[in-house]
N, C-alpha and C. Protein backbone atom coordinates (compact mmCIF):
# COMPACT_ATOMS: atom_id res chain seq x y z
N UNK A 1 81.14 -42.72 7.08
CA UNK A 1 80.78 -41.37 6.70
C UNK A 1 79.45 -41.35 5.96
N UNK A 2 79.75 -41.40 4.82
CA UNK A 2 78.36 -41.51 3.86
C UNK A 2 78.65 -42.29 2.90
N UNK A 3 77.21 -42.77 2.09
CA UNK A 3 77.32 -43.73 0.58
C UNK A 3 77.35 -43.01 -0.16
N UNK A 4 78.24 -43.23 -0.85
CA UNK A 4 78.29 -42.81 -2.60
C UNK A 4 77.26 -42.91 -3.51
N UNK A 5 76.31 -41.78 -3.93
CA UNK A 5 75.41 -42.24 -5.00
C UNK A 5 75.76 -41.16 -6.37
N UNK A 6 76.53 -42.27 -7.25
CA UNK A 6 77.17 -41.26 -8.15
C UNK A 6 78.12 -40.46 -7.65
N UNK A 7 78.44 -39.30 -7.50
CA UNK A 7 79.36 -38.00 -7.22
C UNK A 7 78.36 -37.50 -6.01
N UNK A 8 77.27 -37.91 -5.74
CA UNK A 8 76.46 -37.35 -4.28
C UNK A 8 76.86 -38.22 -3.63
N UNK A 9 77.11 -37.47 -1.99
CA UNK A 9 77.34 -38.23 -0.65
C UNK A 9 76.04 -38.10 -0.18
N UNK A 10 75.05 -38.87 0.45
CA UNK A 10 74.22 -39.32 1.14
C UNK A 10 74.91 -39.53 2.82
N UNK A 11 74.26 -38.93 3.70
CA UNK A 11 74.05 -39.28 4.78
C UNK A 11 73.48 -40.04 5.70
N UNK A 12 73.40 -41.23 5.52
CA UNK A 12 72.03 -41.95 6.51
C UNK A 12 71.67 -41.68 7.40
N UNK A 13 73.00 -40.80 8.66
CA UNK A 13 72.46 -41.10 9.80
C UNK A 13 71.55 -39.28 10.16
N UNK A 14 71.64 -38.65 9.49
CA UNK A 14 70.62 -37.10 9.14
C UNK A 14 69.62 -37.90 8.48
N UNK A 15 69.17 -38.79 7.74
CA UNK A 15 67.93 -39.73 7.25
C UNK A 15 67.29 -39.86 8.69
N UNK A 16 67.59 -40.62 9.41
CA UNK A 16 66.93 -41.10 10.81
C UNK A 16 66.48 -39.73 11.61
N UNK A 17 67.08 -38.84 11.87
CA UNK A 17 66.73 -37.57 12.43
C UNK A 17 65.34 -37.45 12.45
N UNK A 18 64.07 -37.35 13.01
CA UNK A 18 62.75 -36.83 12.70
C UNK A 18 62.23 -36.24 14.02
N UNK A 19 61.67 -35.31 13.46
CA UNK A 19 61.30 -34.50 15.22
C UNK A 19 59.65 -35.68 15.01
N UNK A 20 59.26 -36.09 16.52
CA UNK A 20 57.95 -36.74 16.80
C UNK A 20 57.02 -35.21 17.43
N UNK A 21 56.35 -34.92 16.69
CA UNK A 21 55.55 -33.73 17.48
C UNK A 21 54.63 -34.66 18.56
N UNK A 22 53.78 -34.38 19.58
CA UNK A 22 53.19 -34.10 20.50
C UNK A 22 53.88 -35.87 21.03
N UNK A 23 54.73 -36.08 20.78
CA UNK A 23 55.15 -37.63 21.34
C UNK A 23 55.71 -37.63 23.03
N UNK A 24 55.97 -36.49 23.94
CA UNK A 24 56.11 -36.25 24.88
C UNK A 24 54.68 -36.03 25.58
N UNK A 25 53.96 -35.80 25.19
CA UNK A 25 52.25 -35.44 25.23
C UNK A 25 51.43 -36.60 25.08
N UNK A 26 51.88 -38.11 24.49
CA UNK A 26 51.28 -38.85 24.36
C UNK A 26 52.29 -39.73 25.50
N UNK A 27 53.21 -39.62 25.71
CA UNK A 27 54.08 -40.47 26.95
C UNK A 27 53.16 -40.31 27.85
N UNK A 28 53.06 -39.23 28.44
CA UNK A 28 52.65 -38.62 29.64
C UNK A 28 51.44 -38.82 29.75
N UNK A 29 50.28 -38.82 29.09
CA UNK A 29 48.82 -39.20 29.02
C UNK A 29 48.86 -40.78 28.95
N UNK A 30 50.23 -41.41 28.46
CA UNK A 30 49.56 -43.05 28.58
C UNK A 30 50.09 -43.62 29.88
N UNK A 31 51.31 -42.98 30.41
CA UNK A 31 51.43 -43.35 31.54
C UNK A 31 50.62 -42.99 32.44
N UNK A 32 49.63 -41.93 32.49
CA UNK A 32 48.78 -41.70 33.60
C UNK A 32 47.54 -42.47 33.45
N UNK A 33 47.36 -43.01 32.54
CA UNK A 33 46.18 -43.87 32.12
C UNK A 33 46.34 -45.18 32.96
N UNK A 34 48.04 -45.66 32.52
CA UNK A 34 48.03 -46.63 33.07
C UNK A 34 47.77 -46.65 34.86
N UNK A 35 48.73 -45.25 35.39
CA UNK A 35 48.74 -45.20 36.66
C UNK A 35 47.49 -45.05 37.09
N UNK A 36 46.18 -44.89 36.81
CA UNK A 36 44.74 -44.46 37.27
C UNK A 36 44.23 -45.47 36.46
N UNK A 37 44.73 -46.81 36.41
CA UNK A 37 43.96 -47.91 36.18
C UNK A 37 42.48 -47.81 35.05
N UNK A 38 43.52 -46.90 33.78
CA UNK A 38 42.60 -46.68 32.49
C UNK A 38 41.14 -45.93 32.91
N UNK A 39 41.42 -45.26 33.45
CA UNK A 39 40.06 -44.42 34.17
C UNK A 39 40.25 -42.98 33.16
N UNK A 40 39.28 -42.80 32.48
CA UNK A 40 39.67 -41.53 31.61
C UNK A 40 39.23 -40.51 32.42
N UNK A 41 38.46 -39.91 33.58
CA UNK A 41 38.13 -39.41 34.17
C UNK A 41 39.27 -38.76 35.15
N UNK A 42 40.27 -39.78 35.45
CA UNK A 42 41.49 -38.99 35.87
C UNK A 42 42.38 -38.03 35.36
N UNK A 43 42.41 -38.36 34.09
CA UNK A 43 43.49 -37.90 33.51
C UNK A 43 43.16 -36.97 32.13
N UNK A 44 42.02 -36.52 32.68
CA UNK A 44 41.84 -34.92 31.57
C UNK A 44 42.65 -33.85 31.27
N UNK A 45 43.00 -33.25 32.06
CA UNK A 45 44.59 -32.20 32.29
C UNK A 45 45.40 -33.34 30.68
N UNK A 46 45.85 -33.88 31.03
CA UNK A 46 46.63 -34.91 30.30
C UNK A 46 45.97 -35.11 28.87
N UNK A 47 44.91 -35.52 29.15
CA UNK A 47 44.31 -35.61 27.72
C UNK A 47 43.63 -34.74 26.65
N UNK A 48 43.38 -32.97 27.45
CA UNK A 48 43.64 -32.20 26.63
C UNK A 48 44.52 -31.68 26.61
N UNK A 49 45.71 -31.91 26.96
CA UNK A 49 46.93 -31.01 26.49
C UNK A 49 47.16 -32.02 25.32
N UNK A 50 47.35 -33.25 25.27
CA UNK A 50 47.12 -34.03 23.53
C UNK A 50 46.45 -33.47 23.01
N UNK A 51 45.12 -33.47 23.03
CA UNK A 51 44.21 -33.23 21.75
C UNK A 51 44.79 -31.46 21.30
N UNK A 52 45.03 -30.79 22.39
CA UNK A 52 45.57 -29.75 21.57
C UNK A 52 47.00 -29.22 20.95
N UNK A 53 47.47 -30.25 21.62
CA UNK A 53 49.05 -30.77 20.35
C UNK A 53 48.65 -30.91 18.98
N UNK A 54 47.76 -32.27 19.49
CA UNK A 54 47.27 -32.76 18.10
C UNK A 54 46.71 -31.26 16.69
N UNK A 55 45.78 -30.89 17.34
CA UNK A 55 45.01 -29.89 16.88
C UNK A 55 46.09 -28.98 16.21
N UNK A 56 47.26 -27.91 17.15
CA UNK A 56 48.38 -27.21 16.33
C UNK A 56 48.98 -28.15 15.24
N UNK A 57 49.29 -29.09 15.30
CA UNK A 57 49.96 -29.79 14.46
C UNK A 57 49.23 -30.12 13.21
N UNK A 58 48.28 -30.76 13.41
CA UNK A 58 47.14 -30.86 11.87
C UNK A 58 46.52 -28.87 11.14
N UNK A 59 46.90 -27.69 12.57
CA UNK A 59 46.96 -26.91 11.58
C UNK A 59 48.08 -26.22 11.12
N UNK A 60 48.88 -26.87 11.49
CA UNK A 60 50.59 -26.46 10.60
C UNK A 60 50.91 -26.54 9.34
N UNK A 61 49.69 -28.13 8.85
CA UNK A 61 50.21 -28.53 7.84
C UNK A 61 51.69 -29.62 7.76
N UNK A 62 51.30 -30.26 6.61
CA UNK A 62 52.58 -31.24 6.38
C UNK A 62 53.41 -29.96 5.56
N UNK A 63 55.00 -30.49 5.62
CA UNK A 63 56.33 -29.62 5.16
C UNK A 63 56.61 -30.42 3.84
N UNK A 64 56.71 -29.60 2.99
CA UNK A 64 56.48 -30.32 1.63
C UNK A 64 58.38 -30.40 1.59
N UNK A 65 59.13 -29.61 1.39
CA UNK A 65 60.64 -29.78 1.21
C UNK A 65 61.29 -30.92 1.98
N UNK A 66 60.72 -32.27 1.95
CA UNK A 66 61.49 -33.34 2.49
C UNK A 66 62.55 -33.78 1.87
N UNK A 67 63.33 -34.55 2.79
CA UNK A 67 64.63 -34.97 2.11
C UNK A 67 64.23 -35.68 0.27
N UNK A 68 63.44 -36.84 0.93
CA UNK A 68 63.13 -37.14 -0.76
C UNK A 68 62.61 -36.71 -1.36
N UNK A 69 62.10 -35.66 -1.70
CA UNK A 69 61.35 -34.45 -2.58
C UNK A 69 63.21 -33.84 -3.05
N UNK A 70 64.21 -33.57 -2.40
CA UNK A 70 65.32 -32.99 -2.99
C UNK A 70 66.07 -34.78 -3.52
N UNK A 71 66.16 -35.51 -2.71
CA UNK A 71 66.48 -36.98 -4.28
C UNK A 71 65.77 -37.17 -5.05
N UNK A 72 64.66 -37.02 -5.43
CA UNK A 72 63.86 -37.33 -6.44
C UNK A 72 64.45 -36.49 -7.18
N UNK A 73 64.43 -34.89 -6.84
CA UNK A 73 64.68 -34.00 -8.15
C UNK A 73 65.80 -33.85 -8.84
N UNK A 74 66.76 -34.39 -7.63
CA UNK A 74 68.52 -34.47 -7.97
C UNK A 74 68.93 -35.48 -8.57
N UNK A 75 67.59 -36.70 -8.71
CA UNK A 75 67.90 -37.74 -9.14
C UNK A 75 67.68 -37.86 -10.72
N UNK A 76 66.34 -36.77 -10.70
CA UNK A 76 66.17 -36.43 -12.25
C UNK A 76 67.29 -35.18 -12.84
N UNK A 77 67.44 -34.75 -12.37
CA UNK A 77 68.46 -33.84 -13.01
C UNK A 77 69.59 -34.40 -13.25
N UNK A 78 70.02 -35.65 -12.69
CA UNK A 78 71.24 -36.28 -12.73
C UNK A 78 70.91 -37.49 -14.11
N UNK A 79 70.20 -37.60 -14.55
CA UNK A 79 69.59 -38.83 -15.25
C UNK A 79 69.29 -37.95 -16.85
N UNK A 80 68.32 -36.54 -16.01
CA UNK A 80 68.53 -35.99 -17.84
C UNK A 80 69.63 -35.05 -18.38
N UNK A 81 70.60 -34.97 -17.68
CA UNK A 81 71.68 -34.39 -17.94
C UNK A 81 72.77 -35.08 -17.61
């Protein structure tokens, strides 16, 4: 199920969970690289649909409410009280 930390249950296997953004976008551009014998000239279609994954994603911003941002704070609240 989960570890015991103190009176909190921890989940490990929701720990592992992480969405990979444009990681279907980088499959697909390296396999065509490989299939066109690393020729970047083939595989443009492919290689800007990455760069503009890439691009939405760096302007999304990083998500500050990560799991360890809520243990850290639960960890201090548990420590000064």
């Amino acid at each position: 199920m989960g570890r015991k930390a103190g009176v909190m249950r921890v989940n490990p296997k929701n720990l592992t969970r992480r969405t990979m953004p444009c990681f279907q976008e980088m499959l697909i551009f390296l396999s065509c690289l490989q299939k066109f014998n690393y020729d970047d000239d083939k595989v443009v279609n492919e290689k800007h649909a990455l760069n503009k994954c890439m691009e939405l994603q760096a302007k999304q911003g990083k998500q500050h409410n990560t799991i360890n941002y809520h243990l850290q704070r639960i960890s201090r609240m548990m420590k000064g009280g």
